[in-house]
PDB file of N, CA and C in Angstrom:
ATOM      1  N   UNK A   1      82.943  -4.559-115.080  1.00  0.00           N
ATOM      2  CA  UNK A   1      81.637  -4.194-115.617  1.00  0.00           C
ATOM      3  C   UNK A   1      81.345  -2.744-115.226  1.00  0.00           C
ATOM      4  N   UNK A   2      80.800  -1.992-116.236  1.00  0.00           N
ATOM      5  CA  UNK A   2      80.631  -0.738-116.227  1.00  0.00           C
ATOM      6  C   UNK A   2      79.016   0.006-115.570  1.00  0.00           C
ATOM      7  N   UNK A   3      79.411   0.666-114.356  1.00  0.00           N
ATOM      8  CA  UNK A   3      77.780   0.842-114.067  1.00  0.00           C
ATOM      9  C   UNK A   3      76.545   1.141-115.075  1.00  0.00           C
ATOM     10  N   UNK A   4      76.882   1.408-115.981  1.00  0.00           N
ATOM     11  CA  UNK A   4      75.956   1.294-117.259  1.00  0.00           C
ATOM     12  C   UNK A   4      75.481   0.125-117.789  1.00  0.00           C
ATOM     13  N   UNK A   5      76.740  -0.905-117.439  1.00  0.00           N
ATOM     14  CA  UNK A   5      76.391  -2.398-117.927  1.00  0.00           C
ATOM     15  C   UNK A   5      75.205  -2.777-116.865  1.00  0.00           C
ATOM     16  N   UNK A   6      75.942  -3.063-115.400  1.00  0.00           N
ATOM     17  CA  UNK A   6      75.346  -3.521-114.519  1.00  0.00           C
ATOM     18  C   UNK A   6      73.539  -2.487-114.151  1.00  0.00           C
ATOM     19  N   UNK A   7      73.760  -1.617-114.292  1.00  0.00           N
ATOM     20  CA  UNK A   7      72.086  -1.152-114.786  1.00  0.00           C
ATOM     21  C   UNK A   7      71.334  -1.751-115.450  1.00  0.00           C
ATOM     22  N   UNK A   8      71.779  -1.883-116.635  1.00  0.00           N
ATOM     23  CA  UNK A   8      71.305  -2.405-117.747  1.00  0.00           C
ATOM     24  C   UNK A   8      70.866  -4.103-117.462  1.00  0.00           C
ATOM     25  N   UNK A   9      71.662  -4.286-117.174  1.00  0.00           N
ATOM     26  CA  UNK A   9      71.297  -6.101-116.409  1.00  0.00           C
ATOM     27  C   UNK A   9      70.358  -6.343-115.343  1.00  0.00           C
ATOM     28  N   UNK A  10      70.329  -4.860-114.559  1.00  0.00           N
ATOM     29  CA  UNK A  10      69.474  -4.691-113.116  1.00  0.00           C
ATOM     30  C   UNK A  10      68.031  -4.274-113.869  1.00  0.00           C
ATOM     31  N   UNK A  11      68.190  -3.669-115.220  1.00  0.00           N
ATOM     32  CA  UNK A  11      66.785  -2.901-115.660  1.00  0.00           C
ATOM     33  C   UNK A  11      66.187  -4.012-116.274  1.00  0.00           C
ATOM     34  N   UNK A  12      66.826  -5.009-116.903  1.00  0.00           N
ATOM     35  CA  UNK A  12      66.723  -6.346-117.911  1.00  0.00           C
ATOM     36  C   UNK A  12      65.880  -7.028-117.034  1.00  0.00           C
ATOM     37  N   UNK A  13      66.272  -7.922-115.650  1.00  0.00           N
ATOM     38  CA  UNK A  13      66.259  -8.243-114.593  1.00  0.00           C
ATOM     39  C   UNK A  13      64.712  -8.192-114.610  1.00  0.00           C
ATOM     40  N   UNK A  14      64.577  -6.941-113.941  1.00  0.00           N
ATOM     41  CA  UNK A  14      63.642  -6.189-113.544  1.00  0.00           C
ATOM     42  C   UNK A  14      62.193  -6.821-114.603  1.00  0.00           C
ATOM     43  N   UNK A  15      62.587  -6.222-115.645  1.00  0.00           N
ATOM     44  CA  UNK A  15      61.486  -6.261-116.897  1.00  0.00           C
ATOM     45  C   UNK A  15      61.068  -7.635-116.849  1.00  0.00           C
ATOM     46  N   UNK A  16      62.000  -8.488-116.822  1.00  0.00           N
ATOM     47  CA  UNK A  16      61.458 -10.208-117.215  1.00  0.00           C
ATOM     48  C   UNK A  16      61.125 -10.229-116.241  1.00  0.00           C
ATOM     49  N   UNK A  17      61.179 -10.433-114.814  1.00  0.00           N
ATOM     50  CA  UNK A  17      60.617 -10.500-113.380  1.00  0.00           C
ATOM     51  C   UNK A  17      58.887 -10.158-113.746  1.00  0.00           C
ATOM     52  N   UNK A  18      59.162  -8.584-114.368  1.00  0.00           N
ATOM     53  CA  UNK A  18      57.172  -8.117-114.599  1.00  0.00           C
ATOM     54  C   UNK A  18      57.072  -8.777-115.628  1.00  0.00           C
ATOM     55  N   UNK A  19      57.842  -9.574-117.135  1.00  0.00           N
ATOM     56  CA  UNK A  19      57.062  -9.565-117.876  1.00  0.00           C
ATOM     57  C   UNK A  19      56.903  -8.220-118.800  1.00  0.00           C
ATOM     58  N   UNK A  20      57.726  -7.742-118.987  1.00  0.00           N
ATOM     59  CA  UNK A  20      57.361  -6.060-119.467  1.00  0.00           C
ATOM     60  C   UNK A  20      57.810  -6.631-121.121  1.00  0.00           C
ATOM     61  N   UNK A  21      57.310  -6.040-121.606  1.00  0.00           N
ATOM     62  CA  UNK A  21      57.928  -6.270-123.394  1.00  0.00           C
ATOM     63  C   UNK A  21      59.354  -5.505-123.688  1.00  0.00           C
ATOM     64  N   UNK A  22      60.051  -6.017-124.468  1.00  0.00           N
ATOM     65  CA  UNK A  22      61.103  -4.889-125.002  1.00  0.00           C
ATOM     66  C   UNK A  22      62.204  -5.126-123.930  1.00  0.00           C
ATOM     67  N   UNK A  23      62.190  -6.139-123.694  1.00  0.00           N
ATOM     68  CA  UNK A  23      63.642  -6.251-122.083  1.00  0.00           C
ATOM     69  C   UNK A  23      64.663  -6.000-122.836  1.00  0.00           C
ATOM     70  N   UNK A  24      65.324  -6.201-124.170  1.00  0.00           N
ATOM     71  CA  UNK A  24      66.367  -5.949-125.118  1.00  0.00           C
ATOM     72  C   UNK A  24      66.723  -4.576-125.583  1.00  0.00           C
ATOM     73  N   UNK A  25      65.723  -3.426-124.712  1.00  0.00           N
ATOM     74  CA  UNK A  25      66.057  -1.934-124.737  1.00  0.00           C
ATOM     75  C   UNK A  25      66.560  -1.741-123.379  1.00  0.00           C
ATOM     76  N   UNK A  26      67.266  -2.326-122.680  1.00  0.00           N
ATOM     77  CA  UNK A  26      67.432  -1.884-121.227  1.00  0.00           C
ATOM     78  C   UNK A  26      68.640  -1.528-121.370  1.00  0.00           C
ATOM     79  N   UNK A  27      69.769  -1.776-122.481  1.00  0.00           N
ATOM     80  CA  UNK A  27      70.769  -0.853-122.616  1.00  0.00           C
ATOM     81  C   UNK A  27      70.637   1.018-122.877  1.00  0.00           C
ATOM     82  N   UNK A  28      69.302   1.124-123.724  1.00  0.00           N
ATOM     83  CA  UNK A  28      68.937   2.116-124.210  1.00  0.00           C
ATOM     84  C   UNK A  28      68.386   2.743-122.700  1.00  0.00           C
ATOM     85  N   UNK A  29      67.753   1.898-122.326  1.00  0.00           N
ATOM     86  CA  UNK A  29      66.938   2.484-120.807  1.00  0.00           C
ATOM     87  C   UNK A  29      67.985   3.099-119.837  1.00  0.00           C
ATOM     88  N   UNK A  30      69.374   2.055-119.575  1.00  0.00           N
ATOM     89  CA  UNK A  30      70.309   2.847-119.170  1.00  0.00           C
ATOM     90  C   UNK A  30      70.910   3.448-119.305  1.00  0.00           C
ATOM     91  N   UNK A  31      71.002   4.142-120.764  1.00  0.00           N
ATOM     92  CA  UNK A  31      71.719   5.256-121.431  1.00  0.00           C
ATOM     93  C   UNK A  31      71.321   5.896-121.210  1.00  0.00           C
ATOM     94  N   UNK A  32      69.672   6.429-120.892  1.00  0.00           N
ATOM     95  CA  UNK A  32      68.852   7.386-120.699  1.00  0.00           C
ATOM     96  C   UNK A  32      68.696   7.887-119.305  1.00  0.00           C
ATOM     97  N   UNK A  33      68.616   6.866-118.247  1.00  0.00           N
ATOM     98  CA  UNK A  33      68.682   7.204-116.588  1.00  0.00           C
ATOM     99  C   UNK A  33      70.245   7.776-116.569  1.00  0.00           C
ATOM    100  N   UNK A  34      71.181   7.361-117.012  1.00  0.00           N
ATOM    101  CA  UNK A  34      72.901   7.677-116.866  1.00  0.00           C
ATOM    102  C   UNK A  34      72.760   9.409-116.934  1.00  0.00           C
ATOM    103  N   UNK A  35      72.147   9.696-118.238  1.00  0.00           N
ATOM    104  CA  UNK A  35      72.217  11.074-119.121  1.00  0.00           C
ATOM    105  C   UNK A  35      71.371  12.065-118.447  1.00  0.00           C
ATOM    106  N   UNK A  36      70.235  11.563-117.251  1.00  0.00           N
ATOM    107  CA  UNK A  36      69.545  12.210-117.196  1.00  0.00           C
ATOM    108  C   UNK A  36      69.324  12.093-115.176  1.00  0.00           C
ATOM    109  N   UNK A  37      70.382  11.592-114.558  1.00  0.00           N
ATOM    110  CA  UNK A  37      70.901  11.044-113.865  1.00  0.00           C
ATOM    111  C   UNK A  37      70.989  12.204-112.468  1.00  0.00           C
ATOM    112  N   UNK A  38      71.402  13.451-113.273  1.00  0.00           N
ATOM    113  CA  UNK A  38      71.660  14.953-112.400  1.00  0.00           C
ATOM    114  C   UNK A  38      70.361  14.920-111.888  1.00  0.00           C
ATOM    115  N   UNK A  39      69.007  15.508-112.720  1.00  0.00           N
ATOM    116  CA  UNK A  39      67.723  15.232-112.594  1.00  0.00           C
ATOM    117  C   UNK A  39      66.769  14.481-111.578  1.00  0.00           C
ATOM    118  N   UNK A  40      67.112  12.832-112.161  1.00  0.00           N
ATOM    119  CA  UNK A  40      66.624  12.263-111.215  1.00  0.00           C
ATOM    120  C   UNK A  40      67.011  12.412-109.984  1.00  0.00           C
ATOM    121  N   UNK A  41      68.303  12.710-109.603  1.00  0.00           N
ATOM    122  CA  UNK A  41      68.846  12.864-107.933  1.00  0.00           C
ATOM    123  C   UNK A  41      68.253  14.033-107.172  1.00  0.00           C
ATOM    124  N   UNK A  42      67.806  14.539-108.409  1.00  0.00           N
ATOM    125  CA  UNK A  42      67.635  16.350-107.876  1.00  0.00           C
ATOM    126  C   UNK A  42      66.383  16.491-107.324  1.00  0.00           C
ATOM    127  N   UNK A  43      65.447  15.825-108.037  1.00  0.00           N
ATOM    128  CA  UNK A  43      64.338  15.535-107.842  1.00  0.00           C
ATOM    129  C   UNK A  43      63.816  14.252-106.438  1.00  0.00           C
ATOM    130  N   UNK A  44      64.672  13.291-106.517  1.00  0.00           N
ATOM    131  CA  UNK A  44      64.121  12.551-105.607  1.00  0.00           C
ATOM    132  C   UNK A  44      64.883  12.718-103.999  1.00  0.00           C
ATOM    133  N   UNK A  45      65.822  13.937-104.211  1.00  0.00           N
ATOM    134  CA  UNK A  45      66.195  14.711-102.791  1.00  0.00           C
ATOM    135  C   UNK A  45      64.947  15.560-102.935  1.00  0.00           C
ATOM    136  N   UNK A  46      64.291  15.979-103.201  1.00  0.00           N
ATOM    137  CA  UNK A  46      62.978  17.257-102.721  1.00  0.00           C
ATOM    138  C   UNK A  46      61.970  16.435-102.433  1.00  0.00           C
ATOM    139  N   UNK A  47      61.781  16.002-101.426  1.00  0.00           N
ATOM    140  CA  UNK A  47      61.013  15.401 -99.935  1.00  0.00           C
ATOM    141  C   UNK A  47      60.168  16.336 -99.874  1.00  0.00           C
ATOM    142  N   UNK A  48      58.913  15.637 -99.919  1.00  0.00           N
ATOM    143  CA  UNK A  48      57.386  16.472 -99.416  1.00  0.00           C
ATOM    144  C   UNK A  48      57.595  16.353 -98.125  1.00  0.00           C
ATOM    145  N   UNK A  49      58.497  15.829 -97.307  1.00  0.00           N
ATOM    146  CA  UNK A  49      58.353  16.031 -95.835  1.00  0.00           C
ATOM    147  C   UNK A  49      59.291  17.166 -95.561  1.00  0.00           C
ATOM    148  N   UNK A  50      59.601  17.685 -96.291  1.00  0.00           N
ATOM    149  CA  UNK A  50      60.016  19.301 -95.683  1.00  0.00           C
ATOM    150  C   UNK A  50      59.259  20.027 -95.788  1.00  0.00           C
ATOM    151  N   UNK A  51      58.146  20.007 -95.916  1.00  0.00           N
ATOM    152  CA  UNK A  51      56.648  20.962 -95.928  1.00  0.00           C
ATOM    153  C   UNK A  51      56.336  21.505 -96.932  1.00  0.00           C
ATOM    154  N   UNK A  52      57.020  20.882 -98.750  1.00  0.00           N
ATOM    155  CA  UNK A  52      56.269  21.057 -99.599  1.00  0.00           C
ATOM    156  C   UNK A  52      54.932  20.155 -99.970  1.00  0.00           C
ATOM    157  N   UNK A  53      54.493  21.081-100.205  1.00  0.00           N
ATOM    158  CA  UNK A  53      52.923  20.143-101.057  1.00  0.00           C
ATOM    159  C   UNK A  53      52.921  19.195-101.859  1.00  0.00           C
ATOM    160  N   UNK A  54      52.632  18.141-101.578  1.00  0.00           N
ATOM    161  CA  UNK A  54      52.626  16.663-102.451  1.00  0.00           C
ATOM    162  C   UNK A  54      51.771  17.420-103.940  1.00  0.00           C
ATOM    163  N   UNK A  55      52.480  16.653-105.220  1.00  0.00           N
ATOM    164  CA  UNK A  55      52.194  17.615-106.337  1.00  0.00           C
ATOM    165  C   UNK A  55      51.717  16.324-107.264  1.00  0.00           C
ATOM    166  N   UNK A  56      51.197  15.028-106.310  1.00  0.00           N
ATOM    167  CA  UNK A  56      51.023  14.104-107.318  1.00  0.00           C
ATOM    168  C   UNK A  56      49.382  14.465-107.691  1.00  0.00           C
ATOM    169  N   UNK A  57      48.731  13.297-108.276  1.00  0.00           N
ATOM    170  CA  UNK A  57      47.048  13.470-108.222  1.00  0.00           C
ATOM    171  C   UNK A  57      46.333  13.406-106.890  1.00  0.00           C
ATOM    172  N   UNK A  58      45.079  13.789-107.076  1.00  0.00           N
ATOM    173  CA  UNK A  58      44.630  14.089-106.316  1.00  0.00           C
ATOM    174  C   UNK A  58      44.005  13.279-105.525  1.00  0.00           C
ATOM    175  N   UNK A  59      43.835  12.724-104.038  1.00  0.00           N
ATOM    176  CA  UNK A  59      43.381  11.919-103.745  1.00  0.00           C
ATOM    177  C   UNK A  59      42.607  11.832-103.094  1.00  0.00           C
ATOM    178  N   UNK A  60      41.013  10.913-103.346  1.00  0.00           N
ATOM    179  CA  UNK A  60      39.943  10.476-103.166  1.00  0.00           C
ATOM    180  C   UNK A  60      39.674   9.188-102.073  1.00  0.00           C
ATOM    181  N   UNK A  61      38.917   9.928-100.667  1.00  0.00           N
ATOM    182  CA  UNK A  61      38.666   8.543 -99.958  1.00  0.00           C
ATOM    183  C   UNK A  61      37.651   7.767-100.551  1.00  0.00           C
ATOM    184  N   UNK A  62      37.944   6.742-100.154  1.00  0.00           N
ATOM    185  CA  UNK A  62      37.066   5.167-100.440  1.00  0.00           C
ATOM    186  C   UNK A  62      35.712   5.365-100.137  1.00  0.00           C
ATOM    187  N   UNK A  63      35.074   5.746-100.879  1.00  0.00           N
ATOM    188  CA  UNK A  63      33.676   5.528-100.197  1.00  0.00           C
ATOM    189  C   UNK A  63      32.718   3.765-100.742  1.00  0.00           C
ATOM    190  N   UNK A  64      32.784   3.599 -99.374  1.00  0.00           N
ATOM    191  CA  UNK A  64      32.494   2.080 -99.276  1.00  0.00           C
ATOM    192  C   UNK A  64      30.894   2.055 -98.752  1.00  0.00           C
ATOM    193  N   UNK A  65      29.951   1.784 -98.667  1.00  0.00           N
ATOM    194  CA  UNK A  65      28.116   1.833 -98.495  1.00  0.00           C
ATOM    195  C   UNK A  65      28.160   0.903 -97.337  1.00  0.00           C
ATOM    196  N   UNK A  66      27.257   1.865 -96.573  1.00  0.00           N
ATOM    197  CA  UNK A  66      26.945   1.037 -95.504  1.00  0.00           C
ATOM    198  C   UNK A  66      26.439  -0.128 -96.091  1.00  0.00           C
ATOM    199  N   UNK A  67      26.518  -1.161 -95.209  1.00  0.00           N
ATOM    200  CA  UNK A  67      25.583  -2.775 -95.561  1.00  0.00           C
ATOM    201  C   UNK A  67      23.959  -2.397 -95.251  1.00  0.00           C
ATOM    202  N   UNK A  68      23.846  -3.412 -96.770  1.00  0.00           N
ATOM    203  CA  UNK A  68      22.248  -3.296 -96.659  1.00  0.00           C
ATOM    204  C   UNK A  68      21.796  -4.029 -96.027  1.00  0.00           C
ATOM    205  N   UNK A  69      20.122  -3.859 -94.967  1.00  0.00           N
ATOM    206  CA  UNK A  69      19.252  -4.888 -94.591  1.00  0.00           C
ATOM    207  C   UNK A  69      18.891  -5.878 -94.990  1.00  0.00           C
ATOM    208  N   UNK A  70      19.496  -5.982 -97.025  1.00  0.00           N
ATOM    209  CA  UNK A  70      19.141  -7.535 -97.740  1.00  0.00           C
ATOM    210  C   UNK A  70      19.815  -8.251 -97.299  1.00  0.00           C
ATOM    211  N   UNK A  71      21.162  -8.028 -96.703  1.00  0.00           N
ATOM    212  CA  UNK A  71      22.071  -9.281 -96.201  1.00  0.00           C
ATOM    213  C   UNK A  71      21.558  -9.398 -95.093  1.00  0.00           C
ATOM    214  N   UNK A  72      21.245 -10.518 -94.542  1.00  0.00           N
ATOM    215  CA  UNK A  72      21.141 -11.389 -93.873  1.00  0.00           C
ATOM    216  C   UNK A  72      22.735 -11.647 -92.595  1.00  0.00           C
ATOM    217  N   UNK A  73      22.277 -11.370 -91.812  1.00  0.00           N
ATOM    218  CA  UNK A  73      23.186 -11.233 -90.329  1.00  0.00           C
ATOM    219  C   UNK A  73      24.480 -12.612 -90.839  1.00  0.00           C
ATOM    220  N   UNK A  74      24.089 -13.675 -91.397  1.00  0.00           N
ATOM    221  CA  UNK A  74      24.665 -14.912 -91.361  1.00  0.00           C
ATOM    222  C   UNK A  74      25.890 -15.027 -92.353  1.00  0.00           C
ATOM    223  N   UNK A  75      25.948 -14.017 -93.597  1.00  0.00           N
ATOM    224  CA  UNK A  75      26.953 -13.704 -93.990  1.00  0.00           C
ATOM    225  C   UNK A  75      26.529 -13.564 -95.469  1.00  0.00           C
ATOM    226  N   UNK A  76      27.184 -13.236 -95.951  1.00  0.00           N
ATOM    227  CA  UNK A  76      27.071 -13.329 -97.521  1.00  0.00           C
ATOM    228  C   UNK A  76      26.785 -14.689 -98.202  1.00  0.00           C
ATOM    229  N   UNK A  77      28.003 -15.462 -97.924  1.00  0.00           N
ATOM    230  CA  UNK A  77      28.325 -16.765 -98.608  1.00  0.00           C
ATOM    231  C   UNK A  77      27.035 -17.461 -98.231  1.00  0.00           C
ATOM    232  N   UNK A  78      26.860 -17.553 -96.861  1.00  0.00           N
ATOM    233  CA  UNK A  78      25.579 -18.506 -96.093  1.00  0.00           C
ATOM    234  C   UNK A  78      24.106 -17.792 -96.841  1.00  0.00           C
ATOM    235  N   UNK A  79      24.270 -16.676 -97.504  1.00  0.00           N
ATOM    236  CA  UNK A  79      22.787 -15.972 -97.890  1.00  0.00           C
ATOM    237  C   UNK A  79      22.693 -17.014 -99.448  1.00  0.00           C
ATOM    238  N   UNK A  80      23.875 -16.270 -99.936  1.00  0.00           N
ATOM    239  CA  UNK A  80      24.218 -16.742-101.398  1.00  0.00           C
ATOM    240  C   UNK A  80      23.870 -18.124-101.828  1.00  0.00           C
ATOM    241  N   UNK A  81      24.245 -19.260-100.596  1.00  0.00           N
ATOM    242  CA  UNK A  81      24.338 -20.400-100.667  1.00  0.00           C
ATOM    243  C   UNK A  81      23.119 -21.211-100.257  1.00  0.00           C
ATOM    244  N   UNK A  82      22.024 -20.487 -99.389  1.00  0.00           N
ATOM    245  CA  UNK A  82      20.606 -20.543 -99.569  1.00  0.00           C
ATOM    246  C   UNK A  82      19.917 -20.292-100.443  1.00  0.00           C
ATOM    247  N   UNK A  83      19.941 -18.916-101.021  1.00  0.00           N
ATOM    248  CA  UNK A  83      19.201 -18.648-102.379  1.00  0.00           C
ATOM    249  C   UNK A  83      19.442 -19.595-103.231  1.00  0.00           C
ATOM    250  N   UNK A  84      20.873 -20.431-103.403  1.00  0.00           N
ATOM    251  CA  UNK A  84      21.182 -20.770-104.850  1.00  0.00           C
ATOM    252  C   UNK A  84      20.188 -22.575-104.340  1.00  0.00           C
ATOM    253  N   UNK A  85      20.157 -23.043-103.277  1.00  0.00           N
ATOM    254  CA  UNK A  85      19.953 -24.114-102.435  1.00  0.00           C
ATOM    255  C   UNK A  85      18.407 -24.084-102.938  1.00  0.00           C
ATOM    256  N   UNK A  86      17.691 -23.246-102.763  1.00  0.00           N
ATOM    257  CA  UNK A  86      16.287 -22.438-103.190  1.00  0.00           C
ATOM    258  C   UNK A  86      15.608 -22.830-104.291  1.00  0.00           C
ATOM    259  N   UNK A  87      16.935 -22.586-105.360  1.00  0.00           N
ATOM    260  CA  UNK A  87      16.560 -22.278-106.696  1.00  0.00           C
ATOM    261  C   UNK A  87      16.215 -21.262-107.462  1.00  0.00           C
ATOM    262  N   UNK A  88      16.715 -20.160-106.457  1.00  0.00           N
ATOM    263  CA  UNK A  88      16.717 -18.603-107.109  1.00  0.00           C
ATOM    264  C   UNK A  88      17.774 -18.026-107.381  1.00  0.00           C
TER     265      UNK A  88
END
């Protein structure tokens, strides 16, 4: 079996595992990583840990809100499960 084959079976693989549509192009998929193969190596040797600048998007911390005084110390679920107990 030809590493083109066995790609192709590893990319196939892959696709039905996610569910991806089109698993019957994974010959085509590996014709294309094979051809373009110089590239990808070239690229995934240049490590942002040699002190280039990460060049992906830009990234945003989480801003998460302090908790409000409406909750109730006892928890969410236990608030939730009174109100609904209530009839509100």
């Amino acid at each position: 079996m030809k590493f083109d084959d066995r790609l192709a079976a590893h990319l196939e693989a892959v696709a039905a595992f996610h569910g991806w549509p089109d698993r019957e192009r994974a010959g085509r998929w590996a014709e294309r990583l094979r051809l373009n193969r110089a590239e990808i190596e070239r690229f995934a040797s240049a490590s942002p840990a040699r002190g280039e600048p990460y060049l992906g998007p830009e990234r945003h911390p989480l801003d998460v809100p302090a908790p409000s005084s409406a909750v109730p110390a006892m928890g969410a679920a236990a608030a939730v499960a009174r109100r609904v107990a209530a009839g509100d």
